[in-house]
Each structure stands twice: as C-alpha cells, then as structure tokens.
Protein backbone atom coordinates (compact mmCIF):
# COMPACT_ATOMS: atom_id res chain seq x y z
CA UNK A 1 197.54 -140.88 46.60
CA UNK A 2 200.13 -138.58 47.15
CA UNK A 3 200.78 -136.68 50.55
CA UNK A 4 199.51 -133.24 49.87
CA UNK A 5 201.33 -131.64 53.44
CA UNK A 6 204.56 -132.49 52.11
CA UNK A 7 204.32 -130.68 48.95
CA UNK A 8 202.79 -127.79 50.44
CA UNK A 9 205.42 -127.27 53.12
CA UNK A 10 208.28 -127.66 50.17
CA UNK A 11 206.91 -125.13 48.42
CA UNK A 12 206.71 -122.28 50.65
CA UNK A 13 210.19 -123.06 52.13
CA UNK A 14 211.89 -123.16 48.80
CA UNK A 15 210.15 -119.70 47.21
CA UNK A 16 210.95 -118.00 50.50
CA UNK A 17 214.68 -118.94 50.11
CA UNK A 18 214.61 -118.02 46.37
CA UNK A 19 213.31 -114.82 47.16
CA UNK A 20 216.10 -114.12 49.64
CA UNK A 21 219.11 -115.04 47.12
CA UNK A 22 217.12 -112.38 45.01
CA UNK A 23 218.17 -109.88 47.42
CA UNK A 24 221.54 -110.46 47.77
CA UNK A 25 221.79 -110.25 43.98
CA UNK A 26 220.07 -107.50 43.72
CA UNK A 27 222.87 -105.47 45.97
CA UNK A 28 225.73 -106.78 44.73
CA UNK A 29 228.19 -104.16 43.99
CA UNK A 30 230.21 -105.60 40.95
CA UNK A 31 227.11 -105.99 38.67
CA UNK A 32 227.54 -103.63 35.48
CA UNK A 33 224.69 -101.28 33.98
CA UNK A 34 224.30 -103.71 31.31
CA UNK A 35 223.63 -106.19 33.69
CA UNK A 36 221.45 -104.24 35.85
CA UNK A 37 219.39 -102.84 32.80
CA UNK A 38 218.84 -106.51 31.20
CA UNK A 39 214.99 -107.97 32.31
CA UNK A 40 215.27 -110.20 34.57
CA UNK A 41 213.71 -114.05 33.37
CA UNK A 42 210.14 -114.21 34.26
CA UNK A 43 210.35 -117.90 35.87
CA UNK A 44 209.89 -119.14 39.37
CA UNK A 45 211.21 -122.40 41.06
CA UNK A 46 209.09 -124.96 42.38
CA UNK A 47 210.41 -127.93 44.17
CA UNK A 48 207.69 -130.50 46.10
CA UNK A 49 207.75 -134.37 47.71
CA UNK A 50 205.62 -137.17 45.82
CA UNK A 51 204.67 -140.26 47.75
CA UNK A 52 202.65 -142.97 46.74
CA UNK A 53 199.17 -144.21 48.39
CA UNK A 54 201.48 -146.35 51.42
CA UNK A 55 203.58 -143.50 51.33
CA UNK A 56 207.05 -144.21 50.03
CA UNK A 57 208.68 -141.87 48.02
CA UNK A 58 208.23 -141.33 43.57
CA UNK A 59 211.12 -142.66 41.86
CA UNK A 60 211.47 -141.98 38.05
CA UNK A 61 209.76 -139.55 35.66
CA UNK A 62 206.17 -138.12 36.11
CA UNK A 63 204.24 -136.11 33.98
CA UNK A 64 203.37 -132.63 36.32
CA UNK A 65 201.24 -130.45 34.79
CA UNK A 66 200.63 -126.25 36.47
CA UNK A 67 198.37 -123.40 36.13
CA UNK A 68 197.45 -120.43 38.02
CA UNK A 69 193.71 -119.23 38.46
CA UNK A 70 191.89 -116.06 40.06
CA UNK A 71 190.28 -118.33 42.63
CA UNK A 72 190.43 -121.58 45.01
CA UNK A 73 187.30 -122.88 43.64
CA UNK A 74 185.51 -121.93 39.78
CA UNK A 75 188.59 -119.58 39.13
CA UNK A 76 189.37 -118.43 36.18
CA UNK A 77 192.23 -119.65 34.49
CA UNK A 78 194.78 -116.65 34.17
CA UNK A 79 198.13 -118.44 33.48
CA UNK A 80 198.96 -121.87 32.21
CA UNK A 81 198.43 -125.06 31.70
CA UNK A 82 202.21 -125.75 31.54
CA UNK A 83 203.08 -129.45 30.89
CA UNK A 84 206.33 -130.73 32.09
CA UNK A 85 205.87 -134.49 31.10
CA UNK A 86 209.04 -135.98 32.05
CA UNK A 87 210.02 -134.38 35.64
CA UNK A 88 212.88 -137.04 37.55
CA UNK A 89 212.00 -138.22 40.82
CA UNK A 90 214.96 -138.63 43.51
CA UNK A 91 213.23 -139.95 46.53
CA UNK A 92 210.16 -138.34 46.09
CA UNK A 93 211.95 -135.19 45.45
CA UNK A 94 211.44 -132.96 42.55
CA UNK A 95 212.00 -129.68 41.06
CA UNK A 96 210.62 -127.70 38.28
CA UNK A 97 210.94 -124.27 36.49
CA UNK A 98 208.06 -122.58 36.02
CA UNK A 99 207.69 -120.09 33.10
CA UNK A 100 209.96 -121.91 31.16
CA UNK A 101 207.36 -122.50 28.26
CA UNK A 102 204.46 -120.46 29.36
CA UNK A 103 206.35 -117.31 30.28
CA UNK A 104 204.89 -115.43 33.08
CA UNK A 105 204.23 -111.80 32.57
CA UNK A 106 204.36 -109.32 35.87
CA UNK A 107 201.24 -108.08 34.71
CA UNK A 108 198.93 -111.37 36.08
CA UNK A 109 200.53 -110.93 39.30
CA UNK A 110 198.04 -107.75 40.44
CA UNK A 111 195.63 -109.87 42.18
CA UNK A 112 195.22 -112.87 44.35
CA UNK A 113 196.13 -116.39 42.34
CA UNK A 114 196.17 -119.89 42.86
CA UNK A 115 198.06 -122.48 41.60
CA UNK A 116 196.83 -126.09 40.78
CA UNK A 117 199.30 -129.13 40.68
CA UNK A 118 198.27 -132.22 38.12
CA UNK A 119 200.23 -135.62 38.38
CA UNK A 120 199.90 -137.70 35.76
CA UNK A 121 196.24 -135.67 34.84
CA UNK A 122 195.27 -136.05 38.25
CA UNK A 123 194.68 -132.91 40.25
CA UNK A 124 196.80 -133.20 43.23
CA UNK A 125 195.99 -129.44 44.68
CA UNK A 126 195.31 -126.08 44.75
CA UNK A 127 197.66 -123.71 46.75
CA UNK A 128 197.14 -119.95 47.35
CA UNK A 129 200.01 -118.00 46.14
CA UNK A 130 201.76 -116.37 49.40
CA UNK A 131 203.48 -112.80 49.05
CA UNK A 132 206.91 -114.09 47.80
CA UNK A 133 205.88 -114.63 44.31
CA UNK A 134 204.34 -111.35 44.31
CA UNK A 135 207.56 -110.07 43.98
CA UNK A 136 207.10 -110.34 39.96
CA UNK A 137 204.80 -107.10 40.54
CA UNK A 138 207.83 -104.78 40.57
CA UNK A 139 209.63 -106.27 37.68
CA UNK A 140 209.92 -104.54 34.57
CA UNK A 141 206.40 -104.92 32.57
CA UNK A 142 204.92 -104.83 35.91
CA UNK A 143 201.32 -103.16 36.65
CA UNK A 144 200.62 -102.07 39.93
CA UNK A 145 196.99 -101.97 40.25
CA UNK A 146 194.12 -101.97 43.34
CA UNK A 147 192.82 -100.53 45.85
CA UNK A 148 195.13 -100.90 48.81
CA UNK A 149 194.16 -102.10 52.82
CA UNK A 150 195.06 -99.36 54.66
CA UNK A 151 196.46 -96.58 52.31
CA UNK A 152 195.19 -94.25 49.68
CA UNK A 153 198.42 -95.12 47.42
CA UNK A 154 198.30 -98.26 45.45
CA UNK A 155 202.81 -97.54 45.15
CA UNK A 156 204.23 -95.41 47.78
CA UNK A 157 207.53 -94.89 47.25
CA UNK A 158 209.83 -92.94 49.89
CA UNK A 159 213.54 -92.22 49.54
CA UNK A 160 215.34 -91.63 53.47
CA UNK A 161 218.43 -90.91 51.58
CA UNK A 162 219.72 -87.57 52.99
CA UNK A 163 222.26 -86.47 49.89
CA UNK A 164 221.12 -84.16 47.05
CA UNK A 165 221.18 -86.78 44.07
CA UNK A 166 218.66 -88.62 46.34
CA UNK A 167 215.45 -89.87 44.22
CA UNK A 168 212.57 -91.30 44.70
CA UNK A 169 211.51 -92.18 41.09
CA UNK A 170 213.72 -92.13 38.38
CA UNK A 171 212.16 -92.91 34.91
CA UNK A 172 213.61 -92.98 31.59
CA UNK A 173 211.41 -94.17 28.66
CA UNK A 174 212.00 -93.87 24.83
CA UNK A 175 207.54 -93.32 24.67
CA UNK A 176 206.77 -93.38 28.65
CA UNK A 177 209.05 -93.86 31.76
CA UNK A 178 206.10 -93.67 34.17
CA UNK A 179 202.28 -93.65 33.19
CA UNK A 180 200.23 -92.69 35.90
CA UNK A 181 196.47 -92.55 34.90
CA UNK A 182 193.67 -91.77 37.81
CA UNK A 183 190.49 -93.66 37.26
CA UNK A 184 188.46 -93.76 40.51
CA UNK A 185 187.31 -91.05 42.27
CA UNK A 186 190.23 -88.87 43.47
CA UNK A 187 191.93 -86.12 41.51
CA UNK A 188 195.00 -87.02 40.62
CA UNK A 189 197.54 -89.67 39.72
CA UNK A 190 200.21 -88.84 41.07
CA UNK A 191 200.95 -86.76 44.13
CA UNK A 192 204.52 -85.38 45.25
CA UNK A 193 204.83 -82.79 48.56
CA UNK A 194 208.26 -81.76 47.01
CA UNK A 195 207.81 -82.13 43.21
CA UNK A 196 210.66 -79.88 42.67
CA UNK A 197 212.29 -81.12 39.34
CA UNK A 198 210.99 -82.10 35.32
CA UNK A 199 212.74 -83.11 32.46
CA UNK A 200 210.49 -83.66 29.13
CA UNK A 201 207.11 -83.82 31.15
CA UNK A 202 204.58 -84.27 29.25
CA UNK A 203 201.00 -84.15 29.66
CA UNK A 204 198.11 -85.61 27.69
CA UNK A 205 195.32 -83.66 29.24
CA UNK A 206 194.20 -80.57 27.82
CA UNK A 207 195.33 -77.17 29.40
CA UNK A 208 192.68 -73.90 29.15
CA UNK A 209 193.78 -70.63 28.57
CA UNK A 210 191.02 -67.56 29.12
CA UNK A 211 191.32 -63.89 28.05
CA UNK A 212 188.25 -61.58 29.53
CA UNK A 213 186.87 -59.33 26.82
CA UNK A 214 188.17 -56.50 28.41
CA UNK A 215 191.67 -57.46 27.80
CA UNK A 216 190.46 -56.59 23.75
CA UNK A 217 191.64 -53.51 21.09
CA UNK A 218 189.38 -51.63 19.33
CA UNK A 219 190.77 -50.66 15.73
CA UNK A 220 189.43 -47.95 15.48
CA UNK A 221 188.78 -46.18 18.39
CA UNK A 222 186.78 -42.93 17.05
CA UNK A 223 183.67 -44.53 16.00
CA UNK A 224 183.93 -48.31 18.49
CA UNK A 225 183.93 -48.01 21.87
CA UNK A 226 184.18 -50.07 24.79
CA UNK A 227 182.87 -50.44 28.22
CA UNK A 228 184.49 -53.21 30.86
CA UNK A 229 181.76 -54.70 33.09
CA UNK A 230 182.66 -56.23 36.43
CA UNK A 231 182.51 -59.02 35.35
CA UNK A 232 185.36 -58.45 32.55
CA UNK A 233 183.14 -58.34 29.85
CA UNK A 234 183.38 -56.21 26.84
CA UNK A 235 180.29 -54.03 25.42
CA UNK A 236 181.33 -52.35 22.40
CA UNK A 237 178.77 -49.74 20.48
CA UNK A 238 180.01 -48.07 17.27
CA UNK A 239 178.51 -44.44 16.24
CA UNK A 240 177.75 -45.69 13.04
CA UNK A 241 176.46 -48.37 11.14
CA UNK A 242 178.64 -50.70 9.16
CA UNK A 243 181.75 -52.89 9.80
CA UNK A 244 184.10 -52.91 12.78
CA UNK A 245 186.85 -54.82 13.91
CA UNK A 246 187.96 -56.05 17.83
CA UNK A 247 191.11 -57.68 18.67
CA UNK A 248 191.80 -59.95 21.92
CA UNK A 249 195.71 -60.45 21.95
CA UNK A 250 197.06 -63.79 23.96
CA UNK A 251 200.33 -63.96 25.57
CA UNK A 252 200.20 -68.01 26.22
CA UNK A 253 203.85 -69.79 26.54
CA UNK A 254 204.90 -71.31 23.90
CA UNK A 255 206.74 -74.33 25.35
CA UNK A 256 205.52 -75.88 29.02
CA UNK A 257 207.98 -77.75 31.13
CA UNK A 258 210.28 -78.02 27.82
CA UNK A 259 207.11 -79.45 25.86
CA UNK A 260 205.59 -77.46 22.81
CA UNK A 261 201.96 -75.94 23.12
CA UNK A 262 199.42 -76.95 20.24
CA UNK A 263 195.95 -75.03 20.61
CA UNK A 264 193.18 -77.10 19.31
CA UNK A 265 190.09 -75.40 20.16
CA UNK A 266 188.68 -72.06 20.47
CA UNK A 267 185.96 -71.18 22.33
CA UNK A 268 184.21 -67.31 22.34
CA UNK A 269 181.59 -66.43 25.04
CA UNK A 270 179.46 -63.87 23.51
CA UNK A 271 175.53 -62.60 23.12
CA UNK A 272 174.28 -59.98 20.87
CA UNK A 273 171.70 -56.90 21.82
CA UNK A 274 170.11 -57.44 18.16
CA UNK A 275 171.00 -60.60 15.73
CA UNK A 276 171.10 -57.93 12.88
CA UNK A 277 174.32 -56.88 14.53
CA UNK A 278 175.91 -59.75 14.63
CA UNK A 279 179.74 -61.32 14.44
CA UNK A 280 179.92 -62.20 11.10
CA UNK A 281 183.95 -63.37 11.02
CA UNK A 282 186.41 -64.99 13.29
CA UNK A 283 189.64 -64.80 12.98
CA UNK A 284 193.12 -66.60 15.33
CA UNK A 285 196.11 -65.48 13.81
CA UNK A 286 199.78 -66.93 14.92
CA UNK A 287 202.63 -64.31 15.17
CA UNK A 288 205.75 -66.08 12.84
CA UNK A 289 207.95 -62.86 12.51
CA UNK A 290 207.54 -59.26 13.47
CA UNK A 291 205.76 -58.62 10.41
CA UNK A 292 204.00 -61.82 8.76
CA UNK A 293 201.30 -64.28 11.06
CA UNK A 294 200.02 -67.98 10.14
CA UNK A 295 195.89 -68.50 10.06
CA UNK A 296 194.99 -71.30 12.59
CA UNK A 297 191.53 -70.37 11.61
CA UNK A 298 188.76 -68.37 9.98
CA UNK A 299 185.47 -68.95 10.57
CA UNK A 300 182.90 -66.63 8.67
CA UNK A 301 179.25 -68.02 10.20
CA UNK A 302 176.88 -65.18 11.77
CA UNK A 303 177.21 -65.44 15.24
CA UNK A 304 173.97 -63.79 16.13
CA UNK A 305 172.48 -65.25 19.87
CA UNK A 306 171.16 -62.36 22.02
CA UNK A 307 171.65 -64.67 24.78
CA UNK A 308 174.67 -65.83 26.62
CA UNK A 309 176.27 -68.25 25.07
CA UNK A 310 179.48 -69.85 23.50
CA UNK A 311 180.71 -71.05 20.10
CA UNK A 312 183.54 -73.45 19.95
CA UNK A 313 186.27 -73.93 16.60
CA UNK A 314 188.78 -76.09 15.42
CA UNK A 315 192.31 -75.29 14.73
CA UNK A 316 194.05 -76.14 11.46
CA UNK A 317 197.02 -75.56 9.94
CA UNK A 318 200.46 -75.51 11.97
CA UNK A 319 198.53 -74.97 15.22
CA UNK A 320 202.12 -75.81 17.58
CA UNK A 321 203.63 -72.75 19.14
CA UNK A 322 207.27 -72.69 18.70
CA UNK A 323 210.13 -70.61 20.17
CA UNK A 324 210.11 -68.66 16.96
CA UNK A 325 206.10 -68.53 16.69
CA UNK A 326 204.04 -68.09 19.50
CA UNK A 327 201.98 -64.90 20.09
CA UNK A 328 198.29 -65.40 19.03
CA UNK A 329 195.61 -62.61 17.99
CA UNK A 330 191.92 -63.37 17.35
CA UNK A 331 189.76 -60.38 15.00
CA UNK A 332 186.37 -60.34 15.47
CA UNK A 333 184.59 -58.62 12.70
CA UNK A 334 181.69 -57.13 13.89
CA UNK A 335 178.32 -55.76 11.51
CA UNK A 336 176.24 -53.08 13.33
CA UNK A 337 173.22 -52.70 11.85
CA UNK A 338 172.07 -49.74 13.95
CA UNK A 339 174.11 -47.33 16.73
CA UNK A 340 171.95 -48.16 18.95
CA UNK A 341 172.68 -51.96 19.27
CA UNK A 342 175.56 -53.62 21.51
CA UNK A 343 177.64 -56.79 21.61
CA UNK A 344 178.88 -58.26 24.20
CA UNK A 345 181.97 -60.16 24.15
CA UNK A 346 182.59 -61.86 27.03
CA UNK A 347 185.67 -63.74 26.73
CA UNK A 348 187.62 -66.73 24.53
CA UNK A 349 189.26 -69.91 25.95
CA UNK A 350 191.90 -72.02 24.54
CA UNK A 351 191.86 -75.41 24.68
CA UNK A 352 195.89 -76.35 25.02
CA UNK A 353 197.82 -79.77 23.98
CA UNK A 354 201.23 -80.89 23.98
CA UNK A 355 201.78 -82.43 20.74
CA UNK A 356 198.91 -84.25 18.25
C-alpha cells in the first residue's frame, strides 16, 4: 500500500509554488491586452510519490483516477471523476494536470472541497483543499459567494493608489460587468463611501415616483374647486352636477444615470364622499411634441370606494421616456352626481423601469 505522507506533503509544496509563479506572471510588464484579456486555462498541477507495500518507489504507468467532493466523509461529488489511465512513474514520482478533460469551472470553488486520489480503482485518499487552489475564485467565471468570518463583505476590494485614474472596480460587460444581487438580510448589494462616478448604470429594480393631489389642475376652475389638506390631498366639489375634468402633471426625468425611464404601473390613491360621484375615466398621456401626446393608458372602470384606497394600471403602448418625449399628464374625469358630494384624490405613484 502506498505511503499516503509522501503524497500529501508533495502536494501542498508543489500548488504553493505554482501559485507563486502565478504571481510573477501576473505582473509582468511586457504582457499585451490581448494577452491579459484571454481566460486563463482552468487546470491545476498535481505532482505526488507512489511506493509500494515495502516501500520502494512506482516505476511505469498507473491508472490515477481524481474527484473533488463537498465533504471528507459522504460528500457530495461536485467535480470529477477524471481518469488519467496511463500516468509514468519515475521513481515513484509523478505528475498530472488536472482539468485537462473535466475542465474546472471557478464557480465550484465557493466552498470547502476535497479531493480523493484512486490508484488503479483503489482509493488511496482524501485531502482537504488548502487556500492555494482557491485562487480559481477570482478568475473570470468566478462566483464569490458566503458569508464571511469576520466581515460583513463577502469581496472587499480597496484601492491605496493615491493618483486620480485610481479604481477600485473596473467592469466592462457587453450584458453585465458586475452583478451584485443582495439576498440575506441587509439592504443592499453593493456599498461604496465615495461612489462618485457611472457610466451606463443600470438598474433592474423598480423606481417610484409620487405626485400629492394637490400638485393637480382643475379645467375649469369656475364651477371645480379645490381644497389642499395637510396631508396633500386634493378635495374637489363642483357647483353643479355633471362632468369634470382634473389634471396631475409629472415632471419625472426622462433618462437616469444615462439609462431610459419606462413607467409600467400606475397607481391612484383616492376615496369618494358618494359612489354616485364617482371617477369614471383615467387617463396618462405622454408629451411627444409641443402640441401632440402618446396614450400609455385609458382606463374607463367606475372608481367609486368611499373609503381610502388605491387602484393600480398597466402601461401600454411606447411607455419609454425619451429625450424627445418625456413629460406625462394623467385626466381624471370626474361624474358628480350632486354639489354636495366630494372626491378626494389623494395622490398617484409611478412605478419606474429601465428598459423591458
């Protein structure tokens, strides 16, 4: 049986040096972009000492076999197996490439792994991976993933350089440079003390936009009128029965951080004093010249709850603000059924999107 110290000891000493020459290559000054830009080959070295049971060294060819598990014992297997079946012997030494037929991604290297080491079907051992190998976590395809010892940040990345081109993450992506998605319990992604510059951010959360009541137009002032509440919501009363109309205007940008807006959703807070007088028409309109607007909807169902409450639509058309199109004004039509009855508007949120 083979001598399983003398493999292990191999093995560390010879990743540890291969992870050195990695860092002289990776400063070398002469390299081109080309060269820097190309992915690097996702294999790792692996050299060991074979013995027989009276312990003189493996001559010949031996059939190794490798794979890489989540665990010493019961693991599951998350790499592997990768059969080498004809590995020379030189005095018991050997050396291997592994990755060369079972390529390994940067992706399996997020959590603790093991390696196992057959000879000739027979499992020799089980070694825990040490940090060096790791290494493969900050490759390109890499996922960095966990919750950290010790720190709040599962990448912390800080730049001492002291010149104004300094950076501490530059990322350049034809769909995503850097995707940064919070799943626990915190609030955010990512977090920057000195987030100071943007090009093409772009965000796929929903923004919200809210206009009080109050901010709204009557069209026709001599028979609707308004009252602002503290609370900035509108009551409008009309002196006679019949049709009237109320406007709430939005000035929302157009383009954020170089990115165009897209409203999807509408939402009106609103109660009635009487359902006979109720909204019987909604309408957002999109400004497209000084004279001539583009419908992003029209809804025409009663809205007639004489309690608080809120009613929520769905954009169509060419809802993306442009630099040409932007300015957005929603009519409600109103139906008093009696002078004496009120509605209350108390505001409309947008529901904002950068693209589809």
């Amino acid at each position: 049986m083979p001598k399983l110290w003398q493999l292990y000891s191999l093995v560390i000493v010879t990743v540890t040096i291969l992870f050195m020459v990695g860092q002289v290559w990776g400063q070398a000054p002469h390299l081109s972009d080309s060269q820097i830009s190309t992915p690097p080959p996702y294999q790792l070295n692996y050299q060991g000492y074979l013995t027989d049971g009276a312990g003189k060294p493996l001559e010949g060819e031996q059939a190794l076999e490798f794979a890489l598990y989540d665990g010493y014992t019961n693991g599951q297997q998350i790499w592997g197996p990768e059969n080498h079946p004809k590995v020379p012997l030189k005095r018991g030494l050997f050396n291997v490439v592994l990755g060369e037929t079972r390529e390994l991604r940067p992706a399996i290297f997020k959590q603790a792994l093991f390696l196992q080491v057959k000879v000739n079907q027979t499992t020799l051992t089980t070694q825990t991976l040490r940090a060096v190998p790791y290494s493969f976590g900050l490759m390109p395809g890499a996922i960095v993933e966990g919750d950290p010892l010790g720190t709040v940040y599962a990448l912390s990345v800080i730049n001492t350089g002291t010149t104004a081109q300094s950076r501490g993450i530059w990322a350049v992506g034809q769909q995503y440079g850097l995707l940064a998605q919070e799943t626990g319990a915190g609030d955010v992604a990512i977090k920057s003390t000195s987030f100071i510059e943007a090009q093409g951010y772009k965000s796929t959360e929903p923004s919200y936009w809210w206009v009080a009541g109050m901010q709204g137009v009557v069209a026709n002032p001599a028979e609707l009128h308004m009252r602002p509440t503290l609370t900035g919501t509108a009551i409008l009363s009309s002196t006679i029965a019949g049709t009237q109309y109320f406007y709430l205007p939005v000035a929302v940008p157009s383009q954020l951080y170089g990115q165009e807006v897209a409203v999807r959703e509408v939402t009106l807070f609103y109660y009635v004093s009487d359902s006979h007088s109720p909204i019987v028409a909604t309408r957002l309109e999109k400004m497209t010249a000084a004279d001539s607007s583009e419908t992003l909807l029209h809804e025409t169902l009663p809205l007639t709850s004489t309690l608080p409450t809120s009613y929520t639509m769905t954009t169509s058309g060419t809802y993306t603000l442009t630099q040409t199109a932007g300015p957005l004004n929603l009519q409600l039509t109103l139906n008093f059924a009696d002078p004496s009855h009120a509605i209350y508007i108390g505001g409309m949120r947008l529901k904002l999107m950068h693209g589809d």
